[in-house]
C-alpha atoms as a PDB file:
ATOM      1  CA  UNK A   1      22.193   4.788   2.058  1.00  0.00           C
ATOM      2  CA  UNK A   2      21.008   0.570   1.680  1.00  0.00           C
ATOM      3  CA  UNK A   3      17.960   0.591   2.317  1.00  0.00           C
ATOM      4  CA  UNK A   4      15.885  -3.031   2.760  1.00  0.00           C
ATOM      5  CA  UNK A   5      12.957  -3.046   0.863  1.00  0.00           C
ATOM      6  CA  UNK A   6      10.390  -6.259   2.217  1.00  0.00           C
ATOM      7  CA  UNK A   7       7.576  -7.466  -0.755  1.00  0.00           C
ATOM      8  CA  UNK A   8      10.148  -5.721  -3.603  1.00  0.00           C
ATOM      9  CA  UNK A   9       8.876  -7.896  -6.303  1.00  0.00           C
ATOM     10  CA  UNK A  10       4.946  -7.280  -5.119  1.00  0.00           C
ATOM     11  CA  UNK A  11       2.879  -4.148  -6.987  1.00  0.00           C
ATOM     12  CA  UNK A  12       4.369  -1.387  -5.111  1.00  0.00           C
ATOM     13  CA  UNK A  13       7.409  -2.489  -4.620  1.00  0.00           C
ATOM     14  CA  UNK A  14       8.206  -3.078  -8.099  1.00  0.00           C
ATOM     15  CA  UNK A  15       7.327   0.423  -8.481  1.00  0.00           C
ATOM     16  CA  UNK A  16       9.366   1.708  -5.390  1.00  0.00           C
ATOM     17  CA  UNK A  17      12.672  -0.753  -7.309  1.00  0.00           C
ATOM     18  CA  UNK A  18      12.275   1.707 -10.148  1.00  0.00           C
ATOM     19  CA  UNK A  19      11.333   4.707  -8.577  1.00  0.00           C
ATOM     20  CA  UNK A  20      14.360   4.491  -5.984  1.00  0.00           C
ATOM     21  CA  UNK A  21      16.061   8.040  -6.273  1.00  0.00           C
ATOM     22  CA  UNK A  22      19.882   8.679  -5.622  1.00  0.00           C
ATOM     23  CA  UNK A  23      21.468   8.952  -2.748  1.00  0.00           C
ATOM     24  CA  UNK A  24      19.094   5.335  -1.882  1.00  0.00           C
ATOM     25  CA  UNK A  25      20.434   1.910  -3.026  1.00  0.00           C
ATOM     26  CA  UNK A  26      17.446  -0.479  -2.579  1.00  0.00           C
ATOM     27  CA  UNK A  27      18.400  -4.124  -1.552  1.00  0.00           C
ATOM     28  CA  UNK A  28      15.082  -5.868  -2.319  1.00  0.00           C
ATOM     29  CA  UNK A  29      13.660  -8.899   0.241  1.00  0.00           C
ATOM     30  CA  UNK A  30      11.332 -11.104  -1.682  1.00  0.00           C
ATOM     31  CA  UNK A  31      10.520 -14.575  -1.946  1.00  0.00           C
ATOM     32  CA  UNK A  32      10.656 -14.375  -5.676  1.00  0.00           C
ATOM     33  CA  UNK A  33      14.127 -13.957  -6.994  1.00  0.00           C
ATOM     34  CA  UNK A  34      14.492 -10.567  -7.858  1.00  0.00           C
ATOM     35  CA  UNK A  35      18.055 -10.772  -9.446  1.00  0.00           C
ATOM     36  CA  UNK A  36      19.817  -8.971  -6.427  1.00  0.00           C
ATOM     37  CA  UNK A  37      19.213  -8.810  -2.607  1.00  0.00           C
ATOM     38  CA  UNK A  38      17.617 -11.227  -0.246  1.00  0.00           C
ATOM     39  CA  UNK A  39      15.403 -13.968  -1.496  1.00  0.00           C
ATOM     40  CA  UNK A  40      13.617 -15.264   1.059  1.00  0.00           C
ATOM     41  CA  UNK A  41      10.012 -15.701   2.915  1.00  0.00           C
ATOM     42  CA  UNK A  42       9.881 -12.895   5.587  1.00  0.00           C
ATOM     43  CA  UNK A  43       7.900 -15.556   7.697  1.00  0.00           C
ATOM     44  CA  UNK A  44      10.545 -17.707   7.694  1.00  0.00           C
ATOM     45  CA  UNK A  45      12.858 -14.998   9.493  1.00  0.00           C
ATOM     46  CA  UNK A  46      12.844 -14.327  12.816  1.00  0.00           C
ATOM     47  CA  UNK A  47      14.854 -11.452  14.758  1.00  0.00           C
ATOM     48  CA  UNK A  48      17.832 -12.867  14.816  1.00  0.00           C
ATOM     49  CA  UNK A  49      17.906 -13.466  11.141  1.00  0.00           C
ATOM     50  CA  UNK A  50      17.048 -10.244  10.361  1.00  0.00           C
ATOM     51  CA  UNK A  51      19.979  -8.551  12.386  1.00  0.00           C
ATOM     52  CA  UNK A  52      22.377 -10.947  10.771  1.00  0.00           C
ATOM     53  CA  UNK A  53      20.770  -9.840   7.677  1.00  0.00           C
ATOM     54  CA  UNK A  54      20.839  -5.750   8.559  1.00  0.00           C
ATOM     55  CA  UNK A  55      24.670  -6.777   9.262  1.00  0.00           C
ATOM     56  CA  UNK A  56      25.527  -9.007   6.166  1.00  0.00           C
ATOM     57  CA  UNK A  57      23.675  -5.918   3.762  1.00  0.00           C
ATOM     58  CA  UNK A  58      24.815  -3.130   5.368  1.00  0.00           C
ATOM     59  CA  UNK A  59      21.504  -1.255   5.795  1.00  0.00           C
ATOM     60  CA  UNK A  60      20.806   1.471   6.705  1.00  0.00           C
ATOM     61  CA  UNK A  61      17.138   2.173   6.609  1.00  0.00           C
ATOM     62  CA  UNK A  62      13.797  -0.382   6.408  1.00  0.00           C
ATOM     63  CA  UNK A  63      10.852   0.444   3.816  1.00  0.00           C
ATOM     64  CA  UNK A  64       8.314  -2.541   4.854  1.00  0.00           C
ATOM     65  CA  UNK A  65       5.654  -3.310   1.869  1.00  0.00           C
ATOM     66  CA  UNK A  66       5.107  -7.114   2.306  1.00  0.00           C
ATOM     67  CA  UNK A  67       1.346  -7.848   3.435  1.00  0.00           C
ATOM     68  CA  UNK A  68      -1.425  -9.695   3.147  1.00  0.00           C
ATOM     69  CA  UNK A  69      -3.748  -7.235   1.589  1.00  0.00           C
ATOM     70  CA  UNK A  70      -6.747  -9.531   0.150  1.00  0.00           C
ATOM     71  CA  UNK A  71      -9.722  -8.318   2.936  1.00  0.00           C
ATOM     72  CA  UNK A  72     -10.804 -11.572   2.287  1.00  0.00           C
ATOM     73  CA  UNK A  73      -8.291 -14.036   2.796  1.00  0.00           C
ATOM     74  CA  UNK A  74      -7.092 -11.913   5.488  1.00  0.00           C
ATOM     75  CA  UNK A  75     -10.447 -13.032   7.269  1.00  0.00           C
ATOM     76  CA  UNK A  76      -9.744 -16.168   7.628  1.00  0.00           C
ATOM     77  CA  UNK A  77      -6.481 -17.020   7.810  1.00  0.00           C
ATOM     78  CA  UNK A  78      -3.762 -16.635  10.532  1.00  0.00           C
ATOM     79  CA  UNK A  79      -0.725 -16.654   8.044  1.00  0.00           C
ATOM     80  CA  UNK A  80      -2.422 -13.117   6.898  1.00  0.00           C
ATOM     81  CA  UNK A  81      -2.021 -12.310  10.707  1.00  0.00           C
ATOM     82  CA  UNK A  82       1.666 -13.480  11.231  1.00  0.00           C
ATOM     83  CA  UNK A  83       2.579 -11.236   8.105  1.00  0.00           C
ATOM     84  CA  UNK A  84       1.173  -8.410   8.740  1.00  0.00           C
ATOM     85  CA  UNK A  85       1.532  -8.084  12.838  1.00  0.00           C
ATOM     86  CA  UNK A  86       4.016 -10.828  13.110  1.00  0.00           C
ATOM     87  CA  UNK A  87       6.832  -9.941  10.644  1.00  0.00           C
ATOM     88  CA  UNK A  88       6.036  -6.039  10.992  1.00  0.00           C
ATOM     89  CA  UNK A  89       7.098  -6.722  15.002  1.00  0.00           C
ATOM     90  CA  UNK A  90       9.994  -8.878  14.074  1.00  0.00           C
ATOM     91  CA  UNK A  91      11.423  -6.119  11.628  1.00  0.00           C
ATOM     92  CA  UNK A  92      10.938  -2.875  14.252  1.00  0.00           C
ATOM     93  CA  UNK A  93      12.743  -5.291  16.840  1.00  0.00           C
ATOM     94  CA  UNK A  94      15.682  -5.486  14.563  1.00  0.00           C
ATOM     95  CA  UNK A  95      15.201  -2.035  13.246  1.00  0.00           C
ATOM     96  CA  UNK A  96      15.509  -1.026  17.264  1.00  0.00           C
ATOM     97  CA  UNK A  97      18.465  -2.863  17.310  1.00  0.00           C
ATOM     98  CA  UNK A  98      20.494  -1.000  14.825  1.00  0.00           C
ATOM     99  CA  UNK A  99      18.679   2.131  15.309  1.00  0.00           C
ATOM    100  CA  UNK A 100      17.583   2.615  11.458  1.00  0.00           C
ATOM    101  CA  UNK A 101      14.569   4.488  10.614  1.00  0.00           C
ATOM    102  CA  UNK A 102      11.435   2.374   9.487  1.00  0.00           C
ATOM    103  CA  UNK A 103       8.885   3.156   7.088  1.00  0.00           C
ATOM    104  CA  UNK A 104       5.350   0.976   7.270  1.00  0.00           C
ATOM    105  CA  UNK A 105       2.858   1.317   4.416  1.00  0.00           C
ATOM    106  CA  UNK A 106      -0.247   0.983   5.757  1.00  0.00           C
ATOM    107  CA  UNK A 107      -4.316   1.463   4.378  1.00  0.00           C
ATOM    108  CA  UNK A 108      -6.734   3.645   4.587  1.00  0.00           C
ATOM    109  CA  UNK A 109      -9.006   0.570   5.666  1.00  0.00           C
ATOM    110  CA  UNK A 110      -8.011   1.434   9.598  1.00  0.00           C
ATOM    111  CA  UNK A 111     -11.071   3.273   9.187  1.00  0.00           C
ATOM    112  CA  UNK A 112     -14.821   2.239   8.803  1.00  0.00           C
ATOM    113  CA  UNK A 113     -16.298   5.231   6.367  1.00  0.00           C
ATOM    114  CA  UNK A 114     -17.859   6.497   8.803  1.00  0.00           C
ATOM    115  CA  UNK A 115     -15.554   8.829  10.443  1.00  0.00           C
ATOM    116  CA  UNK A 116     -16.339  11.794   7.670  1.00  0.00           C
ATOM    117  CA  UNK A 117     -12.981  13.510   6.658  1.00  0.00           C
ATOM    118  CA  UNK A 118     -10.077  11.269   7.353  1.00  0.00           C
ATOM    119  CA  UNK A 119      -6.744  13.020   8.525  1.00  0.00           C
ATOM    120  CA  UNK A 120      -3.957  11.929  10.296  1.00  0.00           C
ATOM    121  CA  UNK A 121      -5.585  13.023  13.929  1.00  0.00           C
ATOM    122  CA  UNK A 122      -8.938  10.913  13.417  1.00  0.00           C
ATOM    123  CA  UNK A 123      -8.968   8.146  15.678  1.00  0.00           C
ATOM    124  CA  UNK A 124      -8.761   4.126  14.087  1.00  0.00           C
ATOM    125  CA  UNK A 125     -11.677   1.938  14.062  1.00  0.00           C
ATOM    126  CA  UNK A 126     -11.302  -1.023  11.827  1.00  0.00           C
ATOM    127  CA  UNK A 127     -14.420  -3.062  10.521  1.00  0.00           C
ATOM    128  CA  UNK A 128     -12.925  -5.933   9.190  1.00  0.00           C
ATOM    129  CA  UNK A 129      -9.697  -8.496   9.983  1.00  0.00           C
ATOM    130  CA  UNK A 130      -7.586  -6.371   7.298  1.00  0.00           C
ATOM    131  CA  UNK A 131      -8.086  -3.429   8.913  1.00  0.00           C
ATOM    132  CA  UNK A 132      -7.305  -4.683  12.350  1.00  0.00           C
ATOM    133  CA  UNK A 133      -4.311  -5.902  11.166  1.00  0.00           C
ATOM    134  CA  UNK A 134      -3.154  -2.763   9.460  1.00  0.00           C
ATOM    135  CA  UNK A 135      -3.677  -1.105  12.861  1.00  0.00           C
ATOM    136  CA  UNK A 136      -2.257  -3.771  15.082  1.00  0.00           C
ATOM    137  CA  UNK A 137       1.268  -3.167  12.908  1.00  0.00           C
ATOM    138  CA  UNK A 138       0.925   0.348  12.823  1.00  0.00           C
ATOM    139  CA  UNK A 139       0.841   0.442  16.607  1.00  0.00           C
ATOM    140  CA  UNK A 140       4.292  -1.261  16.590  1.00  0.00           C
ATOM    141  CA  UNK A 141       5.859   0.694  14.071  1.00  0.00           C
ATOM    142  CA  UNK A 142       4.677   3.989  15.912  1.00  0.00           C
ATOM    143  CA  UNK A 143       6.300   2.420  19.203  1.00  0.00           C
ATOM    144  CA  UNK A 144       9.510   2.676  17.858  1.00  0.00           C
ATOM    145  CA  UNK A 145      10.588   6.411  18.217  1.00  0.00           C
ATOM    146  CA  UNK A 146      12.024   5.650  14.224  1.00  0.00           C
ATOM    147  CA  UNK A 147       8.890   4.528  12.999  1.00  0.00           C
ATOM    148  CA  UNK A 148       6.526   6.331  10.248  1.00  0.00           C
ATOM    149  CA  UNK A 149       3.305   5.129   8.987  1.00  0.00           C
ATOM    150  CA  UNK A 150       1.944   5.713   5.646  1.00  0.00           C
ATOM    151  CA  UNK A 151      -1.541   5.121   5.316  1.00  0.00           C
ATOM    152  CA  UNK A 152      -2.928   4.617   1.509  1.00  0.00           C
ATOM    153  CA  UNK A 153      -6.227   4.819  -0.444  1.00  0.00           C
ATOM    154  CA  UNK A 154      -6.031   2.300  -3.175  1.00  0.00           C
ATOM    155  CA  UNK A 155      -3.631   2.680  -5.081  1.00  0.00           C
ATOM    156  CA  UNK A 156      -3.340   2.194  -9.191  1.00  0.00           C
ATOM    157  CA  UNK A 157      -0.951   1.448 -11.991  1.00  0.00           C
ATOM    158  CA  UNK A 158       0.066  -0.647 -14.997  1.00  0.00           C
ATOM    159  CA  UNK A 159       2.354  -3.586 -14.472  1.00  0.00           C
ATOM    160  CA  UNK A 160       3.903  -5.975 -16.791  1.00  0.00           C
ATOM    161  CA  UNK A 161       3.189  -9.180 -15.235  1.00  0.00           C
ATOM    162  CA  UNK A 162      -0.480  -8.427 -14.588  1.00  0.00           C
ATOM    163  CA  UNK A 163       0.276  -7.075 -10.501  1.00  0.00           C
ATOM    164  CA  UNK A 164      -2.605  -4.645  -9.363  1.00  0.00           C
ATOM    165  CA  UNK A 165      -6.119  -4.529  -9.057  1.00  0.00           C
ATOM    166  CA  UNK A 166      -6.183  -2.178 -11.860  1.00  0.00           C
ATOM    167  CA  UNK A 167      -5.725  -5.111 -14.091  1.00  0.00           C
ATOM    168  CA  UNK A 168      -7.510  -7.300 -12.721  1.00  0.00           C
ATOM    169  CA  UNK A 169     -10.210  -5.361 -13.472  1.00  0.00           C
ATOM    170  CA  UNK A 170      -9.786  -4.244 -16.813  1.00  0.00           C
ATOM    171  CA  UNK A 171      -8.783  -8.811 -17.677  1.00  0.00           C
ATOM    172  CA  UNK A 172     -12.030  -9.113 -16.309  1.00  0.00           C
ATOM    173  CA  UNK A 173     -13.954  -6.792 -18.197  1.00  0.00           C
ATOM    174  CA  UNK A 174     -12.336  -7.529 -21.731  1.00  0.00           C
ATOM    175  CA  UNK A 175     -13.183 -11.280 -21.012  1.00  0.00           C
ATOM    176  CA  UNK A 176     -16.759 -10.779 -20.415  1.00  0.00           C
ATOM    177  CA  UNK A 177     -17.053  -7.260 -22.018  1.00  0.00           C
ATOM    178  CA  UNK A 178     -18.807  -5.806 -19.047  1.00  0.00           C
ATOM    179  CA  UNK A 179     -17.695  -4.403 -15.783  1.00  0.00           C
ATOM    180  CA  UNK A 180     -20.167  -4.000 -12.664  1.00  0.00           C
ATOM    181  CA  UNK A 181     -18.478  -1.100 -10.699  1.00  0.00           C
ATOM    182  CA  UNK A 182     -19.888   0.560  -8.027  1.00  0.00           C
ATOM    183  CA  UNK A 183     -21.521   4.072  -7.812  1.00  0.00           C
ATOM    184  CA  UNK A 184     -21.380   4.178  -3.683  1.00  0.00           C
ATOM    185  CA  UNK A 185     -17.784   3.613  -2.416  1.00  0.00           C
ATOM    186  CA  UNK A 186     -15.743   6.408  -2.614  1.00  0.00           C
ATOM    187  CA  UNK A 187     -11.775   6.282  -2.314  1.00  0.00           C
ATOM    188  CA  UNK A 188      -8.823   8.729  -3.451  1.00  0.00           C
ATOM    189  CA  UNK A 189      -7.177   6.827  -5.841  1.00  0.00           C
ATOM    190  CA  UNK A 190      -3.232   7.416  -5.966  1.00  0.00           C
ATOM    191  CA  UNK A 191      -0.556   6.193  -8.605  1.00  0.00           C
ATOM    192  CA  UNK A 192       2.045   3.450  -7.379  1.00  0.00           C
ATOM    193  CA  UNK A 193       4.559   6.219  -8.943  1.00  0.00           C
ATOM    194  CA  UNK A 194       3.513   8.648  -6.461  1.00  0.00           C
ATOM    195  CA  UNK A 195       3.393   6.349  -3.340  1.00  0.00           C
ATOM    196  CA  UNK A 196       7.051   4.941  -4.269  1.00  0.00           C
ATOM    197  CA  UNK A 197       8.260   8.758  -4.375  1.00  0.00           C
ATOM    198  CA  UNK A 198       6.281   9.517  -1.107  1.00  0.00           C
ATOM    199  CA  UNK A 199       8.060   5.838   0.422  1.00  0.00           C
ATOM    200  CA  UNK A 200      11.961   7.219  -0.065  1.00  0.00           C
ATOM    201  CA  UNK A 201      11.025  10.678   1.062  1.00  0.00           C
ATOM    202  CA  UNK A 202       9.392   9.514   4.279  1.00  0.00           C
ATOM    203  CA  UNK A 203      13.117   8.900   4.663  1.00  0.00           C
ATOM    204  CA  UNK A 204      13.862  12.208   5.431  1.00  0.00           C
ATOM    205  CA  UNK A 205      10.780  12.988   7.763  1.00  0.00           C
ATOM    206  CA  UNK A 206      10.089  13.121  11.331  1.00  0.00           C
ATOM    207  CA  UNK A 207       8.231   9.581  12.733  1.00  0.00           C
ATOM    208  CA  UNK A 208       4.933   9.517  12.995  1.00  0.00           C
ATOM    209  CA  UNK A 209       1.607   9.189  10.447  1.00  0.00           C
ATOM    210  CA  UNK A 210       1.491  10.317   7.179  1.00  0.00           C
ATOM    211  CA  UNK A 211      -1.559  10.217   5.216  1.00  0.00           C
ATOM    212  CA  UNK A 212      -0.832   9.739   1.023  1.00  0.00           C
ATOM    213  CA  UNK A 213      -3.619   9.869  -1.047  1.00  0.00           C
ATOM    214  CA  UNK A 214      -5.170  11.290  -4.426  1.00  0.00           C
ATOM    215  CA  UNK A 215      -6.503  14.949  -5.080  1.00  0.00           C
ATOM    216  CA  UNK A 216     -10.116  13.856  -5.779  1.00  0.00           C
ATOM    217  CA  UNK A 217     -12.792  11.487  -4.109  1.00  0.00           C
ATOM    218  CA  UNK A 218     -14.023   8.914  -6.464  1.00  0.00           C
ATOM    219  CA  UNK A 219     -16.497   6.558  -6.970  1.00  0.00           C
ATOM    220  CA  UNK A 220     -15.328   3.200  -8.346  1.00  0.00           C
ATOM    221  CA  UNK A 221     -17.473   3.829 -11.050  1.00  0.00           C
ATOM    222  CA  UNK A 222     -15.828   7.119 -11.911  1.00  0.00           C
ATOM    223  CA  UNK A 223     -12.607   5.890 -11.552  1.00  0.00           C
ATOM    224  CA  UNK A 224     -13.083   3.498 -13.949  1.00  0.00           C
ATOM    225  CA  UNK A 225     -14.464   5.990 -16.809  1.00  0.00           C
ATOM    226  CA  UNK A 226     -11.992   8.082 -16.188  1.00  0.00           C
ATOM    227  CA  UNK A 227      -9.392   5.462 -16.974  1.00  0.00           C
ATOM    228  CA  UNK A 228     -10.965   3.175 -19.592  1.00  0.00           C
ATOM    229  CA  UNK A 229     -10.969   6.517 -21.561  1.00  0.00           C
ATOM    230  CA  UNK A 230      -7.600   7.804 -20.732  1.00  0.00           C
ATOM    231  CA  UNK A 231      -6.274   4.524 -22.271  1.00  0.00           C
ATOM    232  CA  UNK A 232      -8.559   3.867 -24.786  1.00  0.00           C
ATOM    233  CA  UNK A 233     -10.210   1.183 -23.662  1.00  0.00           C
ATOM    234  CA  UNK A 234     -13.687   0.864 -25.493  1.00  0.00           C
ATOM    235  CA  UNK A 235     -14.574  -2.808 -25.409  1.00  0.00           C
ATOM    236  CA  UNK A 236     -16.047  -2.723 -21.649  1.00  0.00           C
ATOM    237  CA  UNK A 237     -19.295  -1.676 -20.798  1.00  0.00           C
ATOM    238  CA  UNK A 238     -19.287  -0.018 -17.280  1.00  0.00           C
ATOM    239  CA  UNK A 239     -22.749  -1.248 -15.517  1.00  0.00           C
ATOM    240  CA  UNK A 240     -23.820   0.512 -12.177  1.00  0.00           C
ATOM    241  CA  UNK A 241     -23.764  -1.121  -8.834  1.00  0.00           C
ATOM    242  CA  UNK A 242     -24.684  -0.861  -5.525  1.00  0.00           C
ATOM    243  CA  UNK A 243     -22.380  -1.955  -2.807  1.00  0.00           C
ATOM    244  CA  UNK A 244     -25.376  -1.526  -0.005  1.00  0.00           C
ATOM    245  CA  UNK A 245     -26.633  -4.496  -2.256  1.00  0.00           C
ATOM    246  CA  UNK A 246     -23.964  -7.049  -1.398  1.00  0.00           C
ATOM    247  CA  UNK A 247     -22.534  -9.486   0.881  1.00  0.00           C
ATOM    248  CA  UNK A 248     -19.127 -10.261   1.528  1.00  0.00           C
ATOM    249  CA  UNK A 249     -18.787 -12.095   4.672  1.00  0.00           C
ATOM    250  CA  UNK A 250     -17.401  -8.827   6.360  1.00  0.00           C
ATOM    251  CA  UNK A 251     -18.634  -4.601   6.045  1.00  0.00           C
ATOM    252  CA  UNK A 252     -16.653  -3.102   3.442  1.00  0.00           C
ATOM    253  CA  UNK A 253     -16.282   0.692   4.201  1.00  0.00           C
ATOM    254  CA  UNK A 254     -18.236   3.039   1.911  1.00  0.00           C
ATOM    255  CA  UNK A 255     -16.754   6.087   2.056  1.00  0.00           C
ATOM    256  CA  UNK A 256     -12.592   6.600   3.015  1.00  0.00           C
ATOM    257  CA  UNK A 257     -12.320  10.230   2.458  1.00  0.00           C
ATOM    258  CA  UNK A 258      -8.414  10.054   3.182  1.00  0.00           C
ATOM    259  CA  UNK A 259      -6.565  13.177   3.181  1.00  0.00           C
ATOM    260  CA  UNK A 260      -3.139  15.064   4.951  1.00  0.00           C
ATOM    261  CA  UNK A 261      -2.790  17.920   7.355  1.00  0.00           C
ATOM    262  CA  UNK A 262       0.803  17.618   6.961  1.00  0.00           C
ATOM    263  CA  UNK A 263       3.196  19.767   5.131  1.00  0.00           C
ATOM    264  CA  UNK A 264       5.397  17.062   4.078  1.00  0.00           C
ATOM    265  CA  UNK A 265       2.765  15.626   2.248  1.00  0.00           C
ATOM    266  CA  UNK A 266       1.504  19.045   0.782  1.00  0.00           C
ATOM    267  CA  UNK A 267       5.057  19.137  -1.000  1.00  0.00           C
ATOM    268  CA  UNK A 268       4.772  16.269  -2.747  1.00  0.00           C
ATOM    269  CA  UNK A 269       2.252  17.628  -4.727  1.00  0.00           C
ATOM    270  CA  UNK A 270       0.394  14.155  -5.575  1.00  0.00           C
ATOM    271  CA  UNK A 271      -1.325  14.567  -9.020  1.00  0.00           C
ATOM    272  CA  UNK A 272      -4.004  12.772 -10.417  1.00  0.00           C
ATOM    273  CA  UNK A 273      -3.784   8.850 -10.995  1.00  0.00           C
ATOM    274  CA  UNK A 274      -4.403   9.498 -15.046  1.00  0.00           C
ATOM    275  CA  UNK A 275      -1.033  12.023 -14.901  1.00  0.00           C
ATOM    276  CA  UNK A 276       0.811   8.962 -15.191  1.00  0.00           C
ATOM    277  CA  UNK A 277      -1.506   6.137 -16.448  1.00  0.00           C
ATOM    278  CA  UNK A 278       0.351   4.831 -19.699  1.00  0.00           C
ATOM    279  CA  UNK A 279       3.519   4.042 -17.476  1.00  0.00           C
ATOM    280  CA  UNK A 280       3.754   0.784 -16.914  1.00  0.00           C
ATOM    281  CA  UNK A 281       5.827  -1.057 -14.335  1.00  0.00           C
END
């Protein structure tokens, strides 16, 4: 099965390149040249380009990663929007076409924090551009009776050429040898391997939502002890902060208790992010 990966050379989908298990052959869409597949800016493609390009490939499935994830960036500029509504319509359009399954990774920033417990059933409500986006796309995708959505905390892993906000962190705190991280926002941090093997097994299950997310709510705070240590990392000082304390132009949710009431998820068995920590992408 050929299955079209969009944003293959971005964080996660370098990790879902690797992680692709057999019977899958991953044709990678990218506008970095990736060595093999389709290099080009999925902007630049509209519907009829990407049926000629479903055609030309051969595929037989759709695994859509590219996005503009920066919250910030996405709240103010309409590129962010064309990306990640735009592109995600002009894909399920093709996908319709051909009648291939689709698989949209979405974020657990749909929600505002203050929903409590987060499962598939709780109803959407977005406090920021990001998140509207997110839930504009997933709207399409679950309009197409082929369409899944996976939703995802934030997600964590090495990489080799410096992708992830894992190290941008850590860069940052080596350079100044402190790290402010705060002690009030709570996520379920998952490893990129895990959401890559959760991405080709969607695959095989029915459409709909799929939640994907760590065993254990976190502070940022406590994420980041738990991984300076698990890698040895002693130079950084980890200071407290308070994100009621400050501003960023749009409400950041404080709490995204994301979990699964769904048995396809429950056999994954996600383990902690630290489980695979030292591999590096």
């Amino acid at each position: 099965m050929r299955v079209l990966v969009t944003g293959a050379s971005g964080f996660i989908g370098s990790y879902a390149m690797r992680g692709c298990p057999e019977p899958y052959y991953p044709i990678p869409l990218s506008r970095t040249q990736t060595g093999k597949g389709v290099t080009a800016d999925l902007l630049s493609l509209n519907e009829k380009d990407l049926l000629d390009l479903i055609e030309k490939q051969q595929i037989d499935g759709i695994i859509h990663l590219a996005a503009e994830g920066n919250v910030s960036v996405c709240e103010r500029s309409a590129e962010a929007h064309r990306l990640n509504v735009g592109a995600t319509k002009d894909l399920v359009l093709a996908a319709k076409q051909r009648n291939l399954p689709i698989i949209f990774s979405s974020t657990d920033q749909v929600f505002s924090g203050e929903e409590g417990l987060l499962c598939e059933s709780t109803a959407p409500s977005p406090c920021h551009k990001y998140g509207q986006q997110k839930l504009e796309a997933e709207q399409i995708v679950l309009g197409y009776a082929r369409g899944l959505v996976l939703r995802l905390p934030l997600v964590l892993g090495l990489h080799k050429k410096g992708k992830g906000s894992l190290e941008t962190m850590l860069n940052q705190g080596r350079q100044n040898g402190v790290l402010n991280m705060f002690v009030d926002e709570f996520r379920r941090p998952i490893h990129a391997i895990d959401v890559a093997r959760a991405l080709w097994a969607a695959l095989d299950w029915k459409p709909g939502i799929y939640h994907i997310s760590g065993p254990k709510l976190m502070s940022r705070m406590e994420m980041a002890k738990e991984i300076t240590s698990s890698i040895n990392e002693h130079s950084i000082q980890l200071l407290p902060a308070f994100l009621k304390e400050q501003t960023f132009g749009y409400k950041r949710p404080s709490r995204l208790d994301l979990v699964s009431n769904k048995s396809e998820v429950e056999e994954l068995g996600v383990p902690s992010v630290l489980q695979n920590i030292h591999k590096i992408a």
